[in-house]
N, C-alpha and C. Protein backbone atom coordinates (compact mmCIF):
# COMPACT_ATOMS: atom_id res chain seq x y z
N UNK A 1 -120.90 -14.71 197.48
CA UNK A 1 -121.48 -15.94 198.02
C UNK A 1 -120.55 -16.54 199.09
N UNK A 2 -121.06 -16.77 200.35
CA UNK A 2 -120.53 -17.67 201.27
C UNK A 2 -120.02 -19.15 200.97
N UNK A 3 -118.37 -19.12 201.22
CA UNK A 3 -117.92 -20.66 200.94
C UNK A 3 -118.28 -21.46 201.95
N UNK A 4 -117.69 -22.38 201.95
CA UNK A 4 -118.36 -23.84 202.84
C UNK A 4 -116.85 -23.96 203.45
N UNK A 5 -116.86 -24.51 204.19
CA UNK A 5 -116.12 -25.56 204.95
C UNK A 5 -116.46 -27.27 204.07
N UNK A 6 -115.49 -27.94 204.03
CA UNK A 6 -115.93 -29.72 203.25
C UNK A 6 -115.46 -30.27 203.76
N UNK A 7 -116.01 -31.60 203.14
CA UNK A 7 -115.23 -32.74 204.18
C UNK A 7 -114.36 -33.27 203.19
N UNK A 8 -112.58 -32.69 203.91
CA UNK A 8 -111.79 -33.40 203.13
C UNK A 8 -111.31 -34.82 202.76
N UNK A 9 -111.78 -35.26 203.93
CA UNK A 9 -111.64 -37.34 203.21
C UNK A 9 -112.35 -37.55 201.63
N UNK A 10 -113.94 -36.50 202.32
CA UNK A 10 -115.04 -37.21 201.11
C UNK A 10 -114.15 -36.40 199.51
N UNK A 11 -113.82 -35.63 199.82
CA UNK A 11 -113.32 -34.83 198.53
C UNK A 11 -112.19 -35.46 198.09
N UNK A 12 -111.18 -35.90 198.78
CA UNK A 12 -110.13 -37.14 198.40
C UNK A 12 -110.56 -38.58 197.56
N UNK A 13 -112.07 -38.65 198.15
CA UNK A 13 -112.09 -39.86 198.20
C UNK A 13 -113.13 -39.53 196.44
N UNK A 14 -113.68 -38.51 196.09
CA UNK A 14 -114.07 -37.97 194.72
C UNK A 14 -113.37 -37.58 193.96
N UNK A 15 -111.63 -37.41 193.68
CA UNK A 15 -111.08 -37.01 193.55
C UNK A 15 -110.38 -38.52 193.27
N UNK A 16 -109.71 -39.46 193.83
CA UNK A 16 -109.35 -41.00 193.91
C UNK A 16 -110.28 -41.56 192.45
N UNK A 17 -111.95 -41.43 192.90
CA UNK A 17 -112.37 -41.92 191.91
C UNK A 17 -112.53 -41.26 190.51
N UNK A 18 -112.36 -40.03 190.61
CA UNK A 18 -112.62 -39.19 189.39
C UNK A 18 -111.28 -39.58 188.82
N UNK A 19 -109.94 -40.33 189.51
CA UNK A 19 -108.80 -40.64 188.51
C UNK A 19 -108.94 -41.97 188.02
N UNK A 20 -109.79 -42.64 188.73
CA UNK A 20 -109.75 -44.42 188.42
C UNK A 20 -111.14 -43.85 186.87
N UNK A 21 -111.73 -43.24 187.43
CA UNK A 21 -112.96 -42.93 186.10
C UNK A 21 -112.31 -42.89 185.05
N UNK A 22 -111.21 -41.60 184.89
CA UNK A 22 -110.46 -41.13 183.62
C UNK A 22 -109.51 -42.53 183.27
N UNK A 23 -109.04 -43.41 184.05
CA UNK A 23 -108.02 -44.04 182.88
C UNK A 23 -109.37 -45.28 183.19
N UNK A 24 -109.88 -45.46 183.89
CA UNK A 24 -110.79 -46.35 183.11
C UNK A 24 -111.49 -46.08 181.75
N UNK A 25 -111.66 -44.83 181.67
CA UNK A 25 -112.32 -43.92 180.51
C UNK A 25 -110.92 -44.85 178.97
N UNK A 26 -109.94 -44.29 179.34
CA UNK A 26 -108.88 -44.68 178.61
C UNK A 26 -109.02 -46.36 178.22
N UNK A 27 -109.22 -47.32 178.92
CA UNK A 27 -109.32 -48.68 178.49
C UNK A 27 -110.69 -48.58 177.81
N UNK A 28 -111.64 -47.97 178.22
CA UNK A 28 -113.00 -47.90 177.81
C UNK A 28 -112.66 -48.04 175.73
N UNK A 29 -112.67 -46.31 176.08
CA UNK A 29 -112.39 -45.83 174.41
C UNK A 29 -111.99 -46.60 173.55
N UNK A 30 -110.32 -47.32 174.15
CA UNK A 30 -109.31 -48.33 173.61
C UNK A 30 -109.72 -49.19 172.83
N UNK A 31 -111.05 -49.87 173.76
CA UNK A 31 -111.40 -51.03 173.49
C UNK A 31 -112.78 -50.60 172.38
N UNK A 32 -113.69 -49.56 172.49
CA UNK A 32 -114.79 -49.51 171.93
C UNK A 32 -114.44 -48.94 170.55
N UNK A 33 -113.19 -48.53 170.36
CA UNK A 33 -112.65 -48.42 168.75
C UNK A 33 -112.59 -49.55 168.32
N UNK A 34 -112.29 -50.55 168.88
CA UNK A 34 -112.50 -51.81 168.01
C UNK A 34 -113.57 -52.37 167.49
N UNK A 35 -114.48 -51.58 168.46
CA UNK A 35 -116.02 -51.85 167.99
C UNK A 35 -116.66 -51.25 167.04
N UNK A 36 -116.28 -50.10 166.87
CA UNK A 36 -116.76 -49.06 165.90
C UNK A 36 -116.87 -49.29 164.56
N UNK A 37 -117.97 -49.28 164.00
CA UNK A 37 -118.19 -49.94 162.68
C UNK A 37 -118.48 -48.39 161.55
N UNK A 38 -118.87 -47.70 162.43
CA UNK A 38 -118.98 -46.58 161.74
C UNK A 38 -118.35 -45.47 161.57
N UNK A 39 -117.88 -45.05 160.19
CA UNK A 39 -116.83 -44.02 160.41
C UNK A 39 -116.66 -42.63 161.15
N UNK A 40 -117.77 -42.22 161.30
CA UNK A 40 -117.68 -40.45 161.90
C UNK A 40 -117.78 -40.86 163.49
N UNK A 41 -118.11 -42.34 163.65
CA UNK A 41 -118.41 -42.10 165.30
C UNK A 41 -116.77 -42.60 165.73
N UNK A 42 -116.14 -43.55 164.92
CA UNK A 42 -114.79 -44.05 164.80
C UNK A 42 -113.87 -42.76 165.45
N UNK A 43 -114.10 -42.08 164.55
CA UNK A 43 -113.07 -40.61 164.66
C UNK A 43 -113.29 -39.68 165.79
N UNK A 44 -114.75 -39.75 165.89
CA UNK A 44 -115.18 -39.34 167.48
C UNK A 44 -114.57 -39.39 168.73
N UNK A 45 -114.49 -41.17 168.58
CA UNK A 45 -114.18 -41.77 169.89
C UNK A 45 -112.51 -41.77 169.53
N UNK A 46 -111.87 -41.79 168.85
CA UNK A 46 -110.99 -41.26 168.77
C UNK A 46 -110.44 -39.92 169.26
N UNK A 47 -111.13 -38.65 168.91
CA UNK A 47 -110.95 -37.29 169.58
C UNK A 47 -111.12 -37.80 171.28
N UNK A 48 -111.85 -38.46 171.90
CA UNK A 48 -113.10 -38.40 172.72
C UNK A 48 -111.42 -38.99 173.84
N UNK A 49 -110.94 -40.12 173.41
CA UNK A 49 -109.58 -40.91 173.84
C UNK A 49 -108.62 -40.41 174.14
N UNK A 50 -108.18 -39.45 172.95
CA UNK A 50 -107.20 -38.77 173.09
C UNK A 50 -107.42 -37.21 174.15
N UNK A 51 -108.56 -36.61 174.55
CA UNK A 51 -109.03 -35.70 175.26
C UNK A 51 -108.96 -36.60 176.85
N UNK A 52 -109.99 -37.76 176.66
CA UNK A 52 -109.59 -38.78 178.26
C UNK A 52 -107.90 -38.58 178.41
N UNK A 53 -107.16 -38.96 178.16
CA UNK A 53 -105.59 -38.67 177.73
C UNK A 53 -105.48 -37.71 178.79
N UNK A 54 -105.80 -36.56 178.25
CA UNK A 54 -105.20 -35.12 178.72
C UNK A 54 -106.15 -34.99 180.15
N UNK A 55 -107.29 -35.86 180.39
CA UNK A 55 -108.17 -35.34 181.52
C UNK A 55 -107.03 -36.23 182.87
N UNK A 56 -106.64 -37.53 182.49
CA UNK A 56 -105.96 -37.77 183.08
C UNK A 56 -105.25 -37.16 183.51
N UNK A 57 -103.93 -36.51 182.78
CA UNK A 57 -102.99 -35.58 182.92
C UNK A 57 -103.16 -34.58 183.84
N UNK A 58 -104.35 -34.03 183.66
CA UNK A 58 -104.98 -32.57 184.59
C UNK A 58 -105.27 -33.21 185.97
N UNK A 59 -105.93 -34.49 186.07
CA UNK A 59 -105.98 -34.45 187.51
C UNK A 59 -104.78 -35.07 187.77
N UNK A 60 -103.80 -35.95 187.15
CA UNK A 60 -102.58 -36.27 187.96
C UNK A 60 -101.78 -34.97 188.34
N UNK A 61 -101.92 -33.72 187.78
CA UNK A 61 -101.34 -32.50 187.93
C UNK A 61 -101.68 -31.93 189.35
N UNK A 62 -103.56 -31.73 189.66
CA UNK A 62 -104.46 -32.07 191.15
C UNK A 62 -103.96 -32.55 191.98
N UNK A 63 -103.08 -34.12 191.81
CA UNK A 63 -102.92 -34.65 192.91
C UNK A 63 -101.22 -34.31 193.52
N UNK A 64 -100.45 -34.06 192.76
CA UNK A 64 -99.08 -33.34 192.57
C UNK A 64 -99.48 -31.96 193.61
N UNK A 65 -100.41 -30.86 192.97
CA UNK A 65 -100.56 -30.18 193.54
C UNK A 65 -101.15 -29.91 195.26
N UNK A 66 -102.01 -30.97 195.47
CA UNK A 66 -102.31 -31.12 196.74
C UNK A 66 -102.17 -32.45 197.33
N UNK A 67 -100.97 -32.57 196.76
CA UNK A 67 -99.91 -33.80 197.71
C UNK A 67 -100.57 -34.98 198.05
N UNK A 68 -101.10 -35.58 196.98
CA UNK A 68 -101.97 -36.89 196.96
C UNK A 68 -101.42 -37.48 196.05
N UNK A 69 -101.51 -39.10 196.66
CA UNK A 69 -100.47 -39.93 195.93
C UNK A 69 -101.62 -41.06 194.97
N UNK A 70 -101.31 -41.00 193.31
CA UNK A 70 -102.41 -41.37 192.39
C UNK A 70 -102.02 -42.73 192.54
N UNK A 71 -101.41 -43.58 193.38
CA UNK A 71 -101.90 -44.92 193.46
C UNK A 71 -102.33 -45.02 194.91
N UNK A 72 -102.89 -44.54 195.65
CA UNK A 72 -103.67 -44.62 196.64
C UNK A 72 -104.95 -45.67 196.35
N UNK A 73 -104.94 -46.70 196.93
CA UNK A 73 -106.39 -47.44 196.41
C UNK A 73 -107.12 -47.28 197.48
N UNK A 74 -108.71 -46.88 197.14
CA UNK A 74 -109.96 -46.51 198.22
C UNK A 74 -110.71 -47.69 198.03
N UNK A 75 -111.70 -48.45 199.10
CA UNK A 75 -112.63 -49.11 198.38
C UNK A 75 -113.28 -48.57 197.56
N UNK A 76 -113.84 -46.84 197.71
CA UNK A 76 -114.48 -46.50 196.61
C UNK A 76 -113.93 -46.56 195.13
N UNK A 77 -112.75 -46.60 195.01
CA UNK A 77 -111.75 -46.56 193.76
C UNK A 77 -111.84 -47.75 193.53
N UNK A 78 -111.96 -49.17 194.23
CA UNK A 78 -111.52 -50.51 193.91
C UNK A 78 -112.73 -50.70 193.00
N UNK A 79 -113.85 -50.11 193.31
CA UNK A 79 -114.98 -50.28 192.91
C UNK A 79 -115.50 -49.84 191.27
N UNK A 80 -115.16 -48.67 191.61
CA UNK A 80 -114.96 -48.24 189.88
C UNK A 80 -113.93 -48.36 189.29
N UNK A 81 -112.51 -49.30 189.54
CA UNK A 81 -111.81 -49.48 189.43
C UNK A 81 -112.50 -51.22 188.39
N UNK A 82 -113.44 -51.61 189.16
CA UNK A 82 -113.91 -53.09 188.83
C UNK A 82 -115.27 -52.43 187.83
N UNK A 83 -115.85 -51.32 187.74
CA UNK A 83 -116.93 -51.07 187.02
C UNK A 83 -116.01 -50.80 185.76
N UNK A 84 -115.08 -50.13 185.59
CA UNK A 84 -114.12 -50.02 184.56
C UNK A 84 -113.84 -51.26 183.14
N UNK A 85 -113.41 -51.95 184.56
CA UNK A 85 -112.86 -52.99 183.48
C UNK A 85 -114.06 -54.33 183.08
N UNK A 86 -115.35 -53.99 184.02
CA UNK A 86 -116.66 -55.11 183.64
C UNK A 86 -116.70 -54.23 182.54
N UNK A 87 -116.92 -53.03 182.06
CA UNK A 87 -117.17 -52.51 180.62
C UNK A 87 -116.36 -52.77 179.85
N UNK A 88 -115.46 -52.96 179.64
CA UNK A 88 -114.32 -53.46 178.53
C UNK A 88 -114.79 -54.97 178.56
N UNK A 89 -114.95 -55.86 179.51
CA UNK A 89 -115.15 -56.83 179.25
C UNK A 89 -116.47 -57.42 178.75
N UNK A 90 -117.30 -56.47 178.62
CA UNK A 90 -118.65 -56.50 178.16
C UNK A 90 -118.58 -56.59 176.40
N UNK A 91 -117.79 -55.07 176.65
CA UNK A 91 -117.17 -55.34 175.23
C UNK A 91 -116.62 -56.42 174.52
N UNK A 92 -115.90 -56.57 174.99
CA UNK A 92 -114.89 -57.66 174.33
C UNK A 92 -115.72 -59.48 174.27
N UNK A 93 -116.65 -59.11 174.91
CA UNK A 93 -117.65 -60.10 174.92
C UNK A 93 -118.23 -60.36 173.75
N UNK A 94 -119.05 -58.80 173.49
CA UNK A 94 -119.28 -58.94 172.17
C UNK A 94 -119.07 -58.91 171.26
N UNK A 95 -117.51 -58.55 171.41
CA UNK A 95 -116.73 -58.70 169.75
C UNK A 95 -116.86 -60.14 169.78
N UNK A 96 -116.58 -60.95 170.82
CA UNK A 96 -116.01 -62.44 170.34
C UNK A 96 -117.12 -63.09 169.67
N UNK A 97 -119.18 -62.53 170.27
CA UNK A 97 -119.93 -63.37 169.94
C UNK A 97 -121.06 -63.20 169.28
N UNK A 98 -120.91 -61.67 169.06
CA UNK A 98 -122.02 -60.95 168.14
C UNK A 98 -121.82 -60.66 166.68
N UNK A 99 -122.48 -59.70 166.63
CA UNK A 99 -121.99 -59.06 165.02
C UNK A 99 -121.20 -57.61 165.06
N UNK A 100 -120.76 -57.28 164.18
CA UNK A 100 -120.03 -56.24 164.27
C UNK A 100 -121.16 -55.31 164.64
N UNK A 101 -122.06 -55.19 164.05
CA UNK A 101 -123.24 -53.59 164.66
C UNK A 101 -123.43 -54.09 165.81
N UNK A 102 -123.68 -55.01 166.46
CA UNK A 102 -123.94 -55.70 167.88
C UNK A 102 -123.23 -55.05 169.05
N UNK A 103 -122.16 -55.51 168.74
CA UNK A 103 -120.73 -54.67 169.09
C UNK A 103 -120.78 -53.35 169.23
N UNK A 104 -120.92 -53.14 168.06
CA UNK A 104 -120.60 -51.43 168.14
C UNK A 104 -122.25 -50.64 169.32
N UNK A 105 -122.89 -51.47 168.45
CA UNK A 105 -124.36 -50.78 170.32
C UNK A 105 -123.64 -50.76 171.69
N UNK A 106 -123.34 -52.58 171.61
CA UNK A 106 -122.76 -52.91 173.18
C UNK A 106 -121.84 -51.85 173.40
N UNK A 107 -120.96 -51.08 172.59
CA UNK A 107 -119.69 -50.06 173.04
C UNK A 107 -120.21 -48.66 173.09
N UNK A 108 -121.18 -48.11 172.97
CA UNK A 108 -122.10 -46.97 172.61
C UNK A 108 -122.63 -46.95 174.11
N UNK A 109 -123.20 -48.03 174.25
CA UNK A 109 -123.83 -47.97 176.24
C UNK A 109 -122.63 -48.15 177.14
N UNK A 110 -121.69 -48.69 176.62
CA UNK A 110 -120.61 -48.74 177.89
C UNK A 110 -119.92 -47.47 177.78
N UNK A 111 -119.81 -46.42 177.21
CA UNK A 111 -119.49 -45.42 177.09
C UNK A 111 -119.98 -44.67 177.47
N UNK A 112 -121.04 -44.10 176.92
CA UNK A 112 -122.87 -44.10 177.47
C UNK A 112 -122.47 -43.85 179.42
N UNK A 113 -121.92 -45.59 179.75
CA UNK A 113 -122.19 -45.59 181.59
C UNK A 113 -121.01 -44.51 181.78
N UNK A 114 -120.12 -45.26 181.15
CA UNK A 114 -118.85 -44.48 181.56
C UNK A 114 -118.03 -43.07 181.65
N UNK A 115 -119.01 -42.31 180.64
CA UNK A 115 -119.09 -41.26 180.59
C UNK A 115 -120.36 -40.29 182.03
N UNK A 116 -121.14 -41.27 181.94
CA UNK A 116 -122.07 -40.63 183.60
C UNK A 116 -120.98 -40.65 184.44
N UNK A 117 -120.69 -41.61 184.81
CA UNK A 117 -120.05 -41.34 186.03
C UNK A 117 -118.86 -40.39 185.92
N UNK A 118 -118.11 -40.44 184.81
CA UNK A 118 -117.43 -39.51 184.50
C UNK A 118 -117.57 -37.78 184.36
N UNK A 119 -118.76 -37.83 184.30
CA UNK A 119 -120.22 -36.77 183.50
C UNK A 119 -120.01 -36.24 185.51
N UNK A 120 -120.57 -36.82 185.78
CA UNK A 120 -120.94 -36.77 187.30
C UNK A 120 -119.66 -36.02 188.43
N UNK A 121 -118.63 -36.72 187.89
CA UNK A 121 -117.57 -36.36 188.80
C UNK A 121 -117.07 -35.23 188.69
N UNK A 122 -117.17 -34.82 187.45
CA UNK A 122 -116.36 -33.05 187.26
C UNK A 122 -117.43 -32.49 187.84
N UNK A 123 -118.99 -32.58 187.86
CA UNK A 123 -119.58 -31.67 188.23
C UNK A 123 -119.48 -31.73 189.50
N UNK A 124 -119.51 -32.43 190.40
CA UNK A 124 -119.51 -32.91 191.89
C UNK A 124 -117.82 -31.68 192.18
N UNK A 125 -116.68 -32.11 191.53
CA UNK A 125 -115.29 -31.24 191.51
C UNK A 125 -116.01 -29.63 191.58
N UNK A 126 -116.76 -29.39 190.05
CA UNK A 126 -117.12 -28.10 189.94
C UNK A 126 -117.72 -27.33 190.82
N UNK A 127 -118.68 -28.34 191.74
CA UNK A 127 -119.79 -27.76 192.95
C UNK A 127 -118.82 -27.53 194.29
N UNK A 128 -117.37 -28.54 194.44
CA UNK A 128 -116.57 -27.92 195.13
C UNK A 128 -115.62 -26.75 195.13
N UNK A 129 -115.27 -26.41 193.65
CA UNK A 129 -114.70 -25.42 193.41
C UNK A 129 -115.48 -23.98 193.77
N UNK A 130 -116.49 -24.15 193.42
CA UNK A 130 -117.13 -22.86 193.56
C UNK A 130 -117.76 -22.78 194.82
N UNK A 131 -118.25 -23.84 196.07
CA UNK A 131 -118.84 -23.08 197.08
C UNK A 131 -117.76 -23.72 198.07
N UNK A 132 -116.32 -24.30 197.89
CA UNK A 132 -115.45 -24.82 198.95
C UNK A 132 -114.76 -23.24 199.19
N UNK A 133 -114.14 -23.47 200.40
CA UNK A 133 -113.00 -22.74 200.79
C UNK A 133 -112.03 -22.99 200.93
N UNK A 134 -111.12 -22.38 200.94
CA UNK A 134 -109.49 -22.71 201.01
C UNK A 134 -108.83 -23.10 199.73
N UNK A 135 -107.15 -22.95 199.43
CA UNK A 135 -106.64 -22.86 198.71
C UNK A 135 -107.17 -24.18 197.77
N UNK A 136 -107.19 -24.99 198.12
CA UNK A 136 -107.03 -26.09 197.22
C UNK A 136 -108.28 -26.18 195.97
N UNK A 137 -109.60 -25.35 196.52
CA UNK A 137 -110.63 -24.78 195.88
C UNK A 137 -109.98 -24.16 194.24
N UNK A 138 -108.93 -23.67 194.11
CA UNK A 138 -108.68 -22.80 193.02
C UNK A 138 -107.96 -23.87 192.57
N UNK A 139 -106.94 -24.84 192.78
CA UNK A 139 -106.55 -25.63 192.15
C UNK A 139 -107.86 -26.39 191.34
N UNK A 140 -109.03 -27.10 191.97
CA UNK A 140 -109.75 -27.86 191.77
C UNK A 140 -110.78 -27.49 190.66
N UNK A 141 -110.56 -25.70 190.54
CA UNK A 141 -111.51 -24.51 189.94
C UNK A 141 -111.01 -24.90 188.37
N UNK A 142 -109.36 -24.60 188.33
CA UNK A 142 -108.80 -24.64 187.44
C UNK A 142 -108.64 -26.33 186.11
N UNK A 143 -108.80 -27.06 187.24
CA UNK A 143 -109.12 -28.38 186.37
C UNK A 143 -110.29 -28.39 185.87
N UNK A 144 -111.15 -28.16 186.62
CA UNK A 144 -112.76 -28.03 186.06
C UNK A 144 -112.59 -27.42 184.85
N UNK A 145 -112.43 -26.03 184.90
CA UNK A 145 -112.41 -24.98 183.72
C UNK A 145 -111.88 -25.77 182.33
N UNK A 146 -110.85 -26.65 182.62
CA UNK A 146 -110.16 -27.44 181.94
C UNK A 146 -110.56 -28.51 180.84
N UNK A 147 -111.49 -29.09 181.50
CA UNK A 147 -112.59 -30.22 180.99
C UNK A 147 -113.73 -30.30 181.08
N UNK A 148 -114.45 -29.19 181.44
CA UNK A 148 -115.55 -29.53 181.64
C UNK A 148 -116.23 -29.39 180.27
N UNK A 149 -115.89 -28.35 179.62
CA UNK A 149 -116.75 -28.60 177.93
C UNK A 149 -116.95 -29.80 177.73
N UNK A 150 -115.28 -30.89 177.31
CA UNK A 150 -115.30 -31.89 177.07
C UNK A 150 -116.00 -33.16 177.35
N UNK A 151 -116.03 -32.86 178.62
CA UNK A 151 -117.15 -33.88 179.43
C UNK A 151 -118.95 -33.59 178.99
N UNK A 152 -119.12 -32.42 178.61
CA UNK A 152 -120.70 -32.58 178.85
C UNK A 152 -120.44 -33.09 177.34
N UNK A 153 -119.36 -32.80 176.16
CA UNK A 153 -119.13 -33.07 174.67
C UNK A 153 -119.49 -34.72 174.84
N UNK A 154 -118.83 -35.36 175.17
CA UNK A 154 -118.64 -36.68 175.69
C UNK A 154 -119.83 -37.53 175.79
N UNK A 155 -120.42 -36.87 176.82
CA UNK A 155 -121.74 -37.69 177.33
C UNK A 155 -122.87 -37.28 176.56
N UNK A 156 -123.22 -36.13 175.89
CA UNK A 156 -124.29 -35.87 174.98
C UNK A 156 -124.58 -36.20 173.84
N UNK A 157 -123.01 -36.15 173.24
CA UNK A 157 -123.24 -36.76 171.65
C UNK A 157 -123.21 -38.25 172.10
N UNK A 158 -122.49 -39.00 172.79
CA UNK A 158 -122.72 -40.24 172.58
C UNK A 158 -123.92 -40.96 173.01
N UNK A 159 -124.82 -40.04 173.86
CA UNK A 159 -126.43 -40.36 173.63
C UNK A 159 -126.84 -40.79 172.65
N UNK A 160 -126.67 -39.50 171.97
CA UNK A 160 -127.21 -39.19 170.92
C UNK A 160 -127.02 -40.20 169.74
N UNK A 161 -125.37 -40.70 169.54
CA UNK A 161 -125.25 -41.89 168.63
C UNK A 161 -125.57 -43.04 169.57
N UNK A 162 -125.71 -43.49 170.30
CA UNK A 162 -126.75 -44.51 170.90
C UNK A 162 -127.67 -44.26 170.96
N UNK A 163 -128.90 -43.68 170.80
CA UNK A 163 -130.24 -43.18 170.48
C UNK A 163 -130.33 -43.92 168.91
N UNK A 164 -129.80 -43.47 168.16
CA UNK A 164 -129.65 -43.29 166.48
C UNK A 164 -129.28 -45.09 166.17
N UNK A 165 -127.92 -44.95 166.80
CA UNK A 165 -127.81 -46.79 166.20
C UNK A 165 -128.70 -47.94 166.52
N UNK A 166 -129.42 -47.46 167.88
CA UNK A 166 -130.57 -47.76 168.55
C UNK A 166 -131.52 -48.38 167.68
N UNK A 167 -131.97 -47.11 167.07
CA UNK A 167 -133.30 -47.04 166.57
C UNK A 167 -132.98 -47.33 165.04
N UNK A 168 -131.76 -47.29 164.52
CA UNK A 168 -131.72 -47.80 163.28
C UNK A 168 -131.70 -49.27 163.23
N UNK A 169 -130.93 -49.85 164.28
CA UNK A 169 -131.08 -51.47 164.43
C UNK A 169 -132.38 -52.10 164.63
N UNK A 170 -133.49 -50.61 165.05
CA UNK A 170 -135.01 -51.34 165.39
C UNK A 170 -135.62 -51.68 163.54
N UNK A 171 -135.02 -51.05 163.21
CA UNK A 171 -135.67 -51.06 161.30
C UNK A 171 -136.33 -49.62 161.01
N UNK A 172 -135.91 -48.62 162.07
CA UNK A 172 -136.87 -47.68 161.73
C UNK A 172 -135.71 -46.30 160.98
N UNK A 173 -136.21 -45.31 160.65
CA UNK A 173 -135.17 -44.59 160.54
C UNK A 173 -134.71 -43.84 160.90
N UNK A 174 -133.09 -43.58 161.05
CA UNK A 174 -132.82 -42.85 162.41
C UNK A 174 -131.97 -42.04 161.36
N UNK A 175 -131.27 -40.74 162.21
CA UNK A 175 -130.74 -39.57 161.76
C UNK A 175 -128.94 -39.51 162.19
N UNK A 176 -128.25 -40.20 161.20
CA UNK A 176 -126.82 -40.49 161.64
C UNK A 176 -126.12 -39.33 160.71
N UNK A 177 -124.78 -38.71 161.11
CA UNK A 177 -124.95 -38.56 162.56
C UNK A 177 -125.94 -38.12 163.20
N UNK A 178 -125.97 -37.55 164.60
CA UNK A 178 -127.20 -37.74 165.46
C UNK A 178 -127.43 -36.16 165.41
N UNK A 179 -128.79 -35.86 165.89
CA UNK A 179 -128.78 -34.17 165.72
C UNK A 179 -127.64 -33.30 166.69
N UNK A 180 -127.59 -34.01 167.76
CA UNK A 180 -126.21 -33.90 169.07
C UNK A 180 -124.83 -33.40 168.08
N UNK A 181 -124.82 -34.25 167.01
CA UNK A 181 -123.56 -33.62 166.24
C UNK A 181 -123.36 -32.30 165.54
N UNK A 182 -125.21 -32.12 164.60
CA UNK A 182 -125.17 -31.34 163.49
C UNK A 182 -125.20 -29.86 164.07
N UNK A 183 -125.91 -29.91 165.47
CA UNK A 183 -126.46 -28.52 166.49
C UNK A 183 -125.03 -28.17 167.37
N UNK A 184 -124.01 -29.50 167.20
CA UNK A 184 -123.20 -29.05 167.81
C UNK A 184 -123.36 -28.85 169.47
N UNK A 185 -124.08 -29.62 169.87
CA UNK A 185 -124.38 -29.73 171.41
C UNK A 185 -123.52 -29.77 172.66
N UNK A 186 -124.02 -28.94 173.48
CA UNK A 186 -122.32 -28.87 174.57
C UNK A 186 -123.63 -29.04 176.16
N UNK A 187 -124.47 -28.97 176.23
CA UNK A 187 -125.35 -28.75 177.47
C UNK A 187 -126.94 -30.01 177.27
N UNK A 188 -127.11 -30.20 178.75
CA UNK A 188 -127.96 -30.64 178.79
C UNK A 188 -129.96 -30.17 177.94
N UNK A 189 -129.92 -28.63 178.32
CA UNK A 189 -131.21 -28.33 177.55
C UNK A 189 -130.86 -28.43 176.11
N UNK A 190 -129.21 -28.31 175.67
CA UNK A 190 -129.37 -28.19 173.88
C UNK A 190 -129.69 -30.13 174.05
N UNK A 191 -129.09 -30.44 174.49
CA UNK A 191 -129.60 -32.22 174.17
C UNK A 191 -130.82 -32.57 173.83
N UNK A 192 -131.47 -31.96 175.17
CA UNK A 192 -133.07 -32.11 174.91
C UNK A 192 -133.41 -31.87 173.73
N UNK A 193 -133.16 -30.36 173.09
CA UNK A 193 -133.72 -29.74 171.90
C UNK A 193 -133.32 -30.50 170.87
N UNK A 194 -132.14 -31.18 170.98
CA UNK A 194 -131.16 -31.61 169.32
C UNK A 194 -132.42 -33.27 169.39
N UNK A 195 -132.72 -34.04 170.40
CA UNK A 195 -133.25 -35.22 170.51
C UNK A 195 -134.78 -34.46 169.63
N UNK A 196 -135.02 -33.49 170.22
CA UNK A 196 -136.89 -33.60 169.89
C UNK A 196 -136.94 -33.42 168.41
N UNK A 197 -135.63 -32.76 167.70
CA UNK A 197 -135.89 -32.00 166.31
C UNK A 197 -135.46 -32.81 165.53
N UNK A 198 -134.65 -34.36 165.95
CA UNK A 198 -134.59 -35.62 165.22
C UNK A 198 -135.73 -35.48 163.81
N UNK A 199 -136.89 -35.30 164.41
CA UNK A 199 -138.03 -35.48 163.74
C UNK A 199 -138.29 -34.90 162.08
N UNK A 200 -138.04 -33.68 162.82
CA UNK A 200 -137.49 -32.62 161.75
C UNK A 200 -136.55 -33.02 160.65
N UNK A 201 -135.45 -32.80 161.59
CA UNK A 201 -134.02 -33.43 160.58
C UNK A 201 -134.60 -34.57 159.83
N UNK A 202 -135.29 -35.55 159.99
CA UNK A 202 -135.46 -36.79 159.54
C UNK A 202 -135.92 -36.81 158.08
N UNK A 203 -137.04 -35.37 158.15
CA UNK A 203 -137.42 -35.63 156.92
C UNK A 203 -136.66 -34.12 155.86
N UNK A 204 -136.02 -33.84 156.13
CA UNK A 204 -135.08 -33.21 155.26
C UNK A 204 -134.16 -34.23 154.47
């Protein structure tokens, strides 16, 4: 397959935000353990924290490697730099004025956002690794390879337990953990499948 030529600002400038994403990811988690009322999702977001951790690590390694300096501020970075911390503060909103399950929803969708955009950025990295050219392509290859399980892990199951706490707070009955856990879900079509067979699971 024919590589591309890119535009290296725009790839700096995806790259800037894919680091403000990850330690925003890090205050995210921080804060939505406090929210967590439930034990298996507790321990989750726990794994989920300590993996943000290491995603950090991998791209501060990225920017070492192609001589980019990780306090560079972009407007695009200032920006999700400020989407970051409105989610923690969303949070922390509703610890002060809800109920504890209240809470723990409100931290399920801010995770939920924070994981898209997060969700978003490795793949955007991944689509450069594989049709960019030039050296820096294999650096960018190698981070991907790195996290990307983790990331689709990330954003699918925690659908999935926001789907579930969702619909258990409606009065109806929902399937905790979520089928996303029991199928072991890593991809978008298993999501689909683990959501439709809820049904199933439900009455087992």
């Amino acid at each position: 397959m024919k590589k591309t030529d890119y535009d290296s600002a725009q790839v700096s400038e995806l790259l800037y935000q894919s680091l403000e994403t990850e330690l925003g990811g890090v205050q995210v988690y921080e804060t939505a353990l406090r929210c967590a009322v439930n034990d298996d999702l507790r321990k989750e977001w726990q794994e989920y924290l300590d993996q943000t951790r290491t995603h950090v690590d991998v791209l501060t390694r990225v920017f070492e490697a192609l001589g980019m300096d990780t306090d560079t501020m972009t407007p695009g970075r200032a920006v999700v730099q400020h989407q970051g911390r409105s989610l923690v503060k969303a949070m922390e909103m509703a610890l002060e004025s809800g109920t504890p399950d209240a809470a723990q929803l409100v931290a399920c969708e801010c995770v939920v956002l924070a994981e898209t955009k997060d969700h978003g950025n490795w793949e955007l990295i991944g689509h450069v690794a594989k049709h960019g050219s030039g050296e820096a392509t294999k650096v960018l290859k190698q981070a991907y390879e790195a996290v990307e399980n983790d990331e689709d892990h990330h954003l699918y199951h925690t659908k999935g337990w926001c789907r579930e706490l969702w619909i258990q707070s409606l009065g109806f009955p929902a399937v905790l953990p979520p089928p996303e856990e029991v199928k072991q879900v890593e991809t978008a079509i298993g999501a689909a499948r683990a959501e439709h067979s809820r049904e199933q699971m439900r009455k087992h």
